[in-house]
N, C-alpha and C. Protein backbone atom coordinates (compact mmCIF):
# COMPACT_ATOMS: atom_id res chain seq x y z
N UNK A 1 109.80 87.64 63.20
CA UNK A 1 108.39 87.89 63.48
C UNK A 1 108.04 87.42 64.89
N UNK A 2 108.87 86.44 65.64
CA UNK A 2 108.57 85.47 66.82
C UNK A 2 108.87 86.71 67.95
N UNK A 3 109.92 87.19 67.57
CA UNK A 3 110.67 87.86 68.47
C UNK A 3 109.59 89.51 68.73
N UNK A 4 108.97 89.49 67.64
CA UNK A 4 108.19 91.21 67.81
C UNK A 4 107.16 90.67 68.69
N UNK A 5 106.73 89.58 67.85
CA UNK A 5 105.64 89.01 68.92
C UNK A 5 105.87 89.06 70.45
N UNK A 6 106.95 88.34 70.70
CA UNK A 6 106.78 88.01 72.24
C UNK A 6 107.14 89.58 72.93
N UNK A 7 108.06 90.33 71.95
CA UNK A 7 108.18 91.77 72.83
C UNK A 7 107.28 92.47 72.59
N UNK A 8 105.92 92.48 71.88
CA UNK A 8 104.59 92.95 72.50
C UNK A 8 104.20 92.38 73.69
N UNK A 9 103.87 91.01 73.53
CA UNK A 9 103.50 90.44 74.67
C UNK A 9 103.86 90.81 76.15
N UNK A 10 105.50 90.65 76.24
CA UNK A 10 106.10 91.57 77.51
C UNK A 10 105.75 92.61 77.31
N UNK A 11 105.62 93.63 76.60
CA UNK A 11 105.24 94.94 77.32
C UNK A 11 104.05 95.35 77.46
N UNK A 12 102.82 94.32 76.95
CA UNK A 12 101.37 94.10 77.31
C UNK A 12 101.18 93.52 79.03
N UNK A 13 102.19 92.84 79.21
CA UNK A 13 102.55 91.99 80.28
C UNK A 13 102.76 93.33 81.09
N UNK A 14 103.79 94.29 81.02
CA UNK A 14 104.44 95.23 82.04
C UNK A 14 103.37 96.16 81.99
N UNK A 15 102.70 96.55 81.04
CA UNK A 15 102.04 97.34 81.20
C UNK A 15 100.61 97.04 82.18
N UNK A 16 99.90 95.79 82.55
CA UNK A 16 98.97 95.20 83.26
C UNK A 16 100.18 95.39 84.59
N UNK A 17 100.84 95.05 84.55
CA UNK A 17 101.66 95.20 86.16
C UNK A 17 101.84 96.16 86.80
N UNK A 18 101.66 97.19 85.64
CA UNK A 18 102.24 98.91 86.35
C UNK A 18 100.77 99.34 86.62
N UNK A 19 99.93 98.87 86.09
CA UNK A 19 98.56 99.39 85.86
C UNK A 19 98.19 99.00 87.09
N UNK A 20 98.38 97.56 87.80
CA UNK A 20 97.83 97.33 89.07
C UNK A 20 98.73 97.83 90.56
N UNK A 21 100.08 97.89 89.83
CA UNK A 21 100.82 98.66 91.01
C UNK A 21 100.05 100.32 91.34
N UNK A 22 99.85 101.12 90.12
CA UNK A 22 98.97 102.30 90.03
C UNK A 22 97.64 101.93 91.04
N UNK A 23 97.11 101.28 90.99
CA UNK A 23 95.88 100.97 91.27
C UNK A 23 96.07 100.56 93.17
N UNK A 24 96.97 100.19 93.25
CA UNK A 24 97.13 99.55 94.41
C UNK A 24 97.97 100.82 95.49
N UNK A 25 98.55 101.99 94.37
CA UNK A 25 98.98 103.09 95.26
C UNK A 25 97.66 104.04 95.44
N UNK A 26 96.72 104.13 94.51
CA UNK A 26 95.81 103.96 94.71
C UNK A 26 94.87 104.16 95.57
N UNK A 27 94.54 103.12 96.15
CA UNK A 27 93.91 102.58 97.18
C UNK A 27 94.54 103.17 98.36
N UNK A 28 95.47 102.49 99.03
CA UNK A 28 96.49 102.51 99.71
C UNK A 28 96.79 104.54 99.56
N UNK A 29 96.61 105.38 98.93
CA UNK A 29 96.39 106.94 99.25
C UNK A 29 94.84 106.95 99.25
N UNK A 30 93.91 106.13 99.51
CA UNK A 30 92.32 106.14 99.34
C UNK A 30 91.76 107.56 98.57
N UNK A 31 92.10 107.34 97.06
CA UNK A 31 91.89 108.20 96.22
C UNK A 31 90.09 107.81 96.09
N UNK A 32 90.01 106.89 96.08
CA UNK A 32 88.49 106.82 96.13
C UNK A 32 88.16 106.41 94.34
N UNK A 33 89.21 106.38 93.61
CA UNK A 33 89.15 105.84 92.23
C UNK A 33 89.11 104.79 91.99
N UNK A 34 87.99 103.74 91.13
CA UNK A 34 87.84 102.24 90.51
C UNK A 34 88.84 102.46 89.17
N UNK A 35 89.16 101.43 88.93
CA UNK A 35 90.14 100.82 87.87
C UNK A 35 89.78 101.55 86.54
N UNK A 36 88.38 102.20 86.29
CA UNK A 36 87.85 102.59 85.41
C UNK A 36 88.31 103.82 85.19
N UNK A 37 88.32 104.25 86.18
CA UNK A 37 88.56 105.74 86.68
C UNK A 37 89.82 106.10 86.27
N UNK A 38 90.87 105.34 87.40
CA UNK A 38 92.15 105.47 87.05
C UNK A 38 92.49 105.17 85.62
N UNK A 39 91.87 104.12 84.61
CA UNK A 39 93.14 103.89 83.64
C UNK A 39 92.31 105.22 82.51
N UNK A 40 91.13 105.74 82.99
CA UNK A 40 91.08 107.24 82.67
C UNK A 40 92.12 108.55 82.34
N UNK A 41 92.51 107.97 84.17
CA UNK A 41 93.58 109.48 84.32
C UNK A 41 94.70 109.20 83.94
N UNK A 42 95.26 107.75 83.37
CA UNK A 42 96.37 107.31 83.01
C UNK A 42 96.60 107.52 81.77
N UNK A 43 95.15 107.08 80.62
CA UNK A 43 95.14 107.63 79.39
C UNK A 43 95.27 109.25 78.99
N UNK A 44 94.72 110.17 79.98
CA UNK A 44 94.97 111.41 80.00
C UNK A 44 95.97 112.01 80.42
N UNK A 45 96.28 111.65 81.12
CA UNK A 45 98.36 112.12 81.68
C UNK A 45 98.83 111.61 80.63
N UNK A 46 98.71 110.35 79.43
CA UNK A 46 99.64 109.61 78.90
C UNK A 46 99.69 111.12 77.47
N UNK A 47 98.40 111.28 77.29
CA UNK A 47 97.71 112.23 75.89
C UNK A 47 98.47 113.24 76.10
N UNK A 48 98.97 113.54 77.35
CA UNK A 48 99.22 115.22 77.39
C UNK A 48 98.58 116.06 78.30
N UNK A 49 97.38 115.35 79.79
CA UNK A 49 96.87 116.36 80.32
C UNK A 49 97.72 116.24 81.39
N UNK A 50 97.52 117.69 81.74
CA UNK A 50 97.81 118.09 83.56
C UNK A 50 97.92 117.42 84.48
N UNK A 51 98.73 116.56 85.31
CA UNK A 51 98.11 115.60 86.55
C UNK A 51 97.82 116.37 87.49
N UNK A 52 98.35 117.55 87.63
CA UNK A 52 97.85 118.33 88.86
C UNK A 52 96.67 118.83 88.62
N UNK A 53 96.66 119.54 87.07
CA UNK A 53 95.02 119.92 87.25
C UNK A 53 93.49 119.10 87.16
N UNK A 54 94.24 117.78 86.61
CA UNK A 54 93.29 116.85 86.33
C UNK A 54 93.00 116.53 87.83
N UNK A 55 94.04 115.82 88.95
CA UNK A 55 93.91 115.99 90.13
C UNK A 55 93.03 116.44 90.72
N UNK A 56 93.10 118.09 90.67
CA UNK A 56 91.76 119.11 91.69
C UNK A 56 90.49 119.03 90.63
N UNK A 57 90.60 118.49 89.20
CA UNK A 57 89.29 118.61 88.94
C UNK A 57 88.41 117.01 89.74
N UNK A 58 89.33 116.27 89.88
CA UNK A 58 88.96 114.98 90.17
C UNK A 58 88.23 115.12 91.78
N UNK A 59 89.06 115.85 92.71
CA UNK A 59 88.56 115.89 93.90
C UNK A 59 87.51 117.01 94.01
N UNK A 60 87.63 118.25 93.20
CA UNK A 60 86.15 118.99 93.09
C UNK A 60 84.88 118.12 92.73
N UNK A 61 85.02 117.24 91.79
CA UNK A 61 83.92 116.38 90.86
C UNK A 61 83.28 115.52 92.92
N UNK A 62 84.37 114.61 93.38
CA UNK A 62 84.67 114.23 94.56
C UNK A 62 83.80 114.58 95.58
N UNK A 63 83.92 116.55 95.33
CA UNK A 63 83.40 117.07 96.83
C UNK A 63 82.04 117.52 96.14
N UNK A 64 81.61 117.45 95.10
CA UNK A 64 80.36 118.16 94.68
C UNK A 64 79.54 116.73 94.77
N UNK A 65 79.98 115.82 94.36
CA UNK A 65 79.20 114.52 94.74
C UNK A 65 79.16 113.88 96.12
N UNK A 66 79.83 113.93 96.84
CA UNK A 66 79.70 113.74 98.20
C UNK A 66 78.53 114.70 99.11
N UNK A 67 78.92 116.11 98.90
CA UNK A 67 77.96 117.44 99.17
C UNK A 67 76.33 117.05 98.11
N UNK A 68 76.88 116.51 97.21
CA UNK A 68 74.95 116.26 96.67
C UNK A 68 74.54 115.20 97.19
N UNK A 69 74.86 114.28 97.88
CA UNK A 69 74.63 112.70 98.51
C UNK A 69 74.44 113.18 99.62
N UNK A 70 75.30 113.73 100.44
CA UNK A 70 74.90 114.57 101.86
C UNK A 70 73.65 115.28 102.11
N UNK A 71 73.10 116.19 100.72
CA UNK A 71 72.10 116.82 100.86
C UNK A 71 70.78 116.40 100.64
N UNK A 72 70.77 115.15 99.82
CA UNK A 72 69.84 114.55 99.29
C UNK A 72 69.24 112.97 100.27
N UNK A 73 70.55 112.45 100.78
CA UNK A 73 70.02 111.46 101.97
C UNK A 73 69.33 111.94 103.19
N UNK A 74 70.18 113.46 103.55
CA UNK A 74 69.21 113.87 104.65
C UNK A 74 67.98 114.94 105.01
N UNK A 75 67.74 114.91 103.61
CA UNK A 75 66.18 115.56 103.68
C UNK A 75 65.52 115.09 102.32
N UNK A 76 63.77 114.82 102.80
CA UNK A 76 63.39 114.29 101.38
C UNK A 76 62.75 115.01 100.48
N UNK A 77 62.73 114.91 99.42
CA UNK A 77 62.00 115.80 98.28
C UNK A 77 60.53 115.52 98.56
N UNK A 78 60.01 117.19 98.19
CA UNK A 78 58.29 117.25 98.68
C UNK A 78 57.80 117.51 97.13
């Protein structure tokens, strides 16, 4: 029983390590994703989705919110 235990533990352990190495490639490609985000697209690549299509939906979502922040800081509602 000692032994299942601690080999959850390590792979609770590896799994927080890969999660911040993810996070830190991340950054470092300035995906523009919080931790929230990513262990999102991690649970969804893990389920079975697309990384490529999840990808362009991520940077469309990206450019439609950037383009509505753009449009909305520089002119004001009448």
């Amino acid at each position: 029983m000692r032994d299942s235990t601690m080999a959850m533990d390590n792979s609770v352990v590896n799994a927080k390590e890969t999660f911040q190495i993810l996070m830190e490639i991340s950054k470092l490609l300035n995906t523009g994703l919080d931790e929230t985000t990513l262990a999102l697209c991690v649970r969804l690549c893990e389920s079975g989705a697309n990384p490529e299509a999840l990808a362009k939906v991520i940077m469309e979502l990206q450019r439609v919110k950037k383009e509505e922040t753009g449009h909305t800081n520089g002119h004001r509602s009448q």
